[in-house]
N, C-alpha and C. Protein backbone atom coordinates (compact mmCIF):
# COMPACT_ATOMS: atom_id res chain seq x y z
N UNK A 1 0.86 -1.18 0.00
CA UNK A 1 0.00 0.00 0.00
C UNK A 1 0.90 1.24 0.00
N UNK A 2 0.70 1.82 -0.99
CA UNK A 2 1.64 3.31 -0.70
C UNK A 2 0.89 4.44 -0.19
N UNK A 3 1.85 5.08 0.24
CA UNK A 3 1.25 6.24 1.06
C UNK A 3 -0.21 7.23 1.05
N UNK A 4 -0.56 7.11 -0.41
CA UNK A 4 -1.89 8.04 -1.16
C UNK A 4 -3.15 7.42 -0.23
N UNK A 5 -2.88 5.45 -0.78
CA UNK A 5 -4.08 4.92 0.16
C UNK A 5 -4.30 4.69 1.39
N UNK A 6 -2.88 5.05 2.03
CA UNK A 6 -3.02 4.88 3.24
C UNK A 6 -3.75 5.98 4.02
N UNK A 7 -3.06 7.41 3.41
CA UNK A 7 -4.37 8.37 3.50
C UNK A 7 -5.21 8.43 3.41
N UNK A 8 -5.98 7.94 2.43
CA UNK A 8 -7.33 8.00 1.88
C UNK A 8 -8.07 6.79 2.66
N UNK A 9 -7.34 5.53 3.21
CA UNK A 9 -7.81 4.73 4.24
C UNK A 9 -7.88 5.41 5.66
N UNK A 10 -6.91 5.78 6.13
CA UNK A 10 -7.47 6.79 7.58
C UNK A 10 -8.17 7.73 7.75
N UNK A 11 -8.07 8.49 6.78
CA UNK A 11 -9.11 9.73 6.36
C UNK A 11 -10.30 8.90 6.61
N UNK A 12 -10.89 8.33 5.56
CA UNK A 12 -12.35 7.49 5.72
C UNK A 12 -12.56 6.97 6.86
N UNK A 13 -11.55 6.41 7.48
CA UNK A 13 -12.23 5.41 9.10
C UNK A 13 -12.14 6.51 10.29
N UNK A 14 -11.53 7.77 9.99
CA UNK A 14 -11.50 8.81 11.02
C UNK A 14 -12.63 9.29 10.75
N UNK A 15 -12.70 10.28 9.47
CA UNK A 15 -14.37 10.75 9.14
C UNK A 15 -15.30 9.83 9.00
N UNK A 16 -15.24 8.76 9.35
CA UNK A 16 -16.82 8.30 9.75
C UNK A 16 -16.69 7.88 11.28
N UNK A 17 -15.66 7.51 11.63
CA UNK A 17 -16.08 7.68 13.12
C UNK A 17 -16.61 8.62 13.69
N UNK A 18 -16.24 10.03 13.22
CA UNK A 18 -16.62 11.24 13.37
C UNK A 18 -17.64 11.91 13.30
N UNK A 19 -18.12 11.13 11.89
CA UNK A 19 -19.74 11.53 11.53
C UNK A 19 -21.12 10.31 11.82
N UNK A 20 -20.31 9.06 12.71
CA UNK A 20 -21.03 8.72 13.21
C UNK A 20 -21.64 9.53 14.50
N UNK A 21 -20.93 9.56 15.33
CA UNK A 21 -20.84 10.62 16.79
C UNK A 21 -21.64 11.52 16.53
N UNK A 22 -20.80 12.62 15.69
CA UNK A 22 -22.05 13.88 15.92
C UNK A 22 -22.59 14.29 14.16
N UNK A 23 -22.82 13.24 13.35
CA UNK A 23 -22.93 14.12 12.23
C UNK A 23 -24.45 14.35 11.92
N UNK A 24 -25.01 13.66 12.99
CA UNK A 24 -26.46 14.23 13.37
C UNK A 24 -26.58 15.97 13.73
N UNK A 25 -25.72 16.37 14.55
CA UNK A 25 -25.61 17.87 14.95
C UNK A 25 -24.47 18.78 13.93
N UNK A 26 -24.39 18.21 13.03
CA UNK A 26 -23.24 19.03 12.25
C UNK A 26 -24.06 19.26 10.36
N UNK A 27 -24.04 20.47 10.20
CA UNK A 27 -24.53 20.71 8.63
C UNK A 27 -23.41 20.05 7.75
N UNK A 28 -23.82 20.19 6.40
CA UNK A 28 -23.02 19.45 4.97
C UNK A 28 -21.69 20.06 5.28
N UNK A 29 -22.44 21.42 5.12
CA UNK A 29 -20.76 22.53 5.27
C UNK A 29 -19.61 22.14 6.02
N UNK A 30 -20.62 22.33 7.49
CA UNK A 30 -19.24 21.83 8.78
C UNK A 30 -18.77 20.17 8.20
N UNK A 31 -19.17 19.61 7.96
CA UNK A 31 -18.88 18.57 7.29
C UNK A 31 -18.03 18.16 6.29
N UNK A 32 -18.28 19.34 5.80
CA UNK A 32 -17.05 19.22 3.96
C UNK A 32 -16.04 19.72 4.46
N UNK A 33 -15.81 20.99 5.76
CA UNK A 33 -14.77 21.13 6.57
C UNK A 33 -13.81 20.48 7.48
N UNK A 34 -14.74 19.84 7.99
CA UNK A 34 -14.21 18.51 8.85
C UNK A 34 -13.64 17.58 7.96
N UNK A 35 -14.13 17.15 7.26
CA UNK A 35 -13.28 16.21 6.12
C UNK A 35 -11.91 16.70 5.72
N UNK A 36 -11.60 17.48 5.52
CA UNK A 36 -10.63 18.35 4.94
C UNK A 36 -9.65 18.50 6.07
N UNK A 37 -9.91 18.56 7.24
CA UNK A 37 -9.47 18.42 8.58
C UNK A 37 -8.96 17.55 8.57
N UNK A 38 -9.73 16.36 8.47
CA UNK A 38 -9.22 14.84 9.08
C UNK A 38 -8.08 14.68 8.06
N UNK A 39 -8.49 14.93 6.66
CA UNK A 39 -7.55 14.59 5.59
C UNK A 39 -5.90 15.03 6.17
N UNK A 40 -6.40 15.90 6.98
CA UNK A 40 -4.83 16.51 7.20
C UNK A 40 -4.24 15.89 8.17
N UNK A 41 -5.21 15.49 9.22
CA UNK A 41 -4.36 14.55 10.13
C UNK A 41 -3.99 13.74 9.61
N UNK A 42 -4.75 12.99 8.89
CA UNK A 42 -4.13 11.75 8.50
C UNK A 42 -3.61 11.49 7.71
N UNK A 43 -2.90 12.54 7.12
CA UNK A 43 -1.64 12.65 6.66
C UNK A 43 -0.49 12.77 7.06
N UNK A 44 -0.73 13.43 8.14
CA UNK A 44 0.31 13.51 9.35
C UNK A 44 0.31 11.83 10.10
N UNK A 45 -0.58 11.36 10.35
CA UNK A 45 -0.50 9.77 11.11
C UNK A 45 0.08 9.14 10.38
N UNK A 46 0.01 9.16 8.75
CA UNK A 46 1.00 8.00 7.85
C UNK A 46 2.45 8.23 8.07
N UNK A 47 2.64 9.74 7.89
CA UNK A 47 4.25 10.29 8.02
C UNK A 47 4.66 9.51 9.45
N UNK A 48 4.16 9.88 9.97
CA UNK A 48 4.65 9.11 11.85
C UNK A 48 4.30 8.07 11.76
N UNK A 49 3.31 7.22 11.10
CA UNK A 49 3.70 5.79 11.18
C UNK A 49 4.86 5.05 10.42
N UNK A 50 5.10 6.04 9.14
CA UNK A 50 6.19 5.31 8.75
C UNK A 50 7.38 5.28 9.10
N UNK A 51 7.66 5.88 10.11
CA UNK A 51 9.09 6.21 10.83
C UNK A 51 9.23 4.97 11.96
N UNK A 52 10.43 4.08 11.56
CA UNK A 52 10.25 2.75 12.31
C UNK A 52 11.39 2.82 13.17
N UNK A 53 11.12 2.87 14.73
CA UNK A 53 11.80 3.00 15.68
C UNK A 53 12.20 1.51 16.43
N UNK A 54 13.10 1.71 16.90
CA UNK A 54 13.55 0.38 17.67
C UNK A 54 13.77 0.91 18.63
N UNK A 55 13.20 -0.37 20.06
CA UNK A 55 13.42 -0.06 21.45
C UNK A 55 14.08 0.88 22.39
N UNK A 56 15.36 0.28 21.61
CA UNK A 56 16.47 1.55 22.10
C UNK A 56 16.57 2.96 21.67
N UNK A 57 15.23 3.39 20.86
CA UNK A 57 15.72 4.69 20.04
C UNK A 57 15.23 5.64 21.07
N UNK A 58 16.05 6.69 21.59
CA UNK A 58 15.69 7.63 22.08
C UNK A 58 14.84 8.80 21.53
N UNK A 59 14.68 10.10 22.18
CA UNK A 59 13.68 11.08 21.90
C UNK A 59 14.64 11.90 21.29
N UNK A 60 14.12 12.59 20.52
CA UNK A 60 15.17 13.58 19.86
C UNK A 60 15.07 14.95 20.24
N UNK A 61 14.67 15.57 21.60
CA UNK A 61 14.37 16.49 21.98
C UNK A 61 15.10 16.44 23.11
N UNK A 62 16.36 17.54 23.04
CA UNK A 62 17.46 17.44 24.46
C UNK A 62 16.44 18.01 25.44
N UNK A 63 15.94 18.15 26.94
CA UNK A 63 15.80 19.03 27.59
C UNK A 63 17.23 19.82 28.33
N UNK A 64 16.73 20.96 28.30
CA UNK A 64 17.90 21.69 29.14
C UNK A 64 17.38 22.88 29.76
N UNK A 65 17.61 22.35 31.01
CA UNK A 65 16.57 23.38 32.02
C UNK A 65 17.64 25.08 32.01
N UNK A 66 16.41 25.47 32.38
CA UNK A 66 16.89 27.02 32.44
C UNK A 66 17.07 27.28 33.93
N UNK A 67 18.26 28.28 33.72
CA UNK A 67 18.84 28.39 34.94
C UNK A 67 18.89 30.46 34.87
N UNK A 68 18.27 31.00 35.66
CA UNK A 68 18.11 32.28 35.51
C UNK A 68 19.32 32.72 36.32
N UNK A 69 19.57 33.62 35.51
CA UNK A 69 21.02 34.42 36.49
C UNK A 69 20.55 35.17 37.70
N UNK A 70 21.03 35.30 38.33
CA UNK A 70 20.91 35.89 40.40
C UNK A 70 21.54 36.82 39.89
């Protein structure tokens, strides 16, 4: 599966989970918006799923506390 359907597969199982829930209280509009929404997450969920980490992989974010000058 390459990446296009993998979008177009999460997109669909996100927006209908979505419009199961509330798409009773939501117009076409908010709707054609929300779609367009999800599309974007889940574009973002394929990118981060395809990044394959092993156990040992650390975070790539140093912390480094701040120390205010006296």
């Amino acid at each position: 599966m390459n990446d296009a359907d993998a979008v177009k597969e999460e997109s669909e199982a996100l927006f209908g989970l979505v419009k199961r829930r509330y798409g009773d209280r939501l117009t076409p509009d908010t709707l054609d918006g929300l779609r367009a929404a999800v599309e974007t997450v889940a574009k973002t969920v394929v990118a981060l799923r395809s990044v394959k980490l092993e156990y040992r992989d650390e975070p790539l974010v140093l912390f480094t506390p701040f120390r205010k000058d006296a």
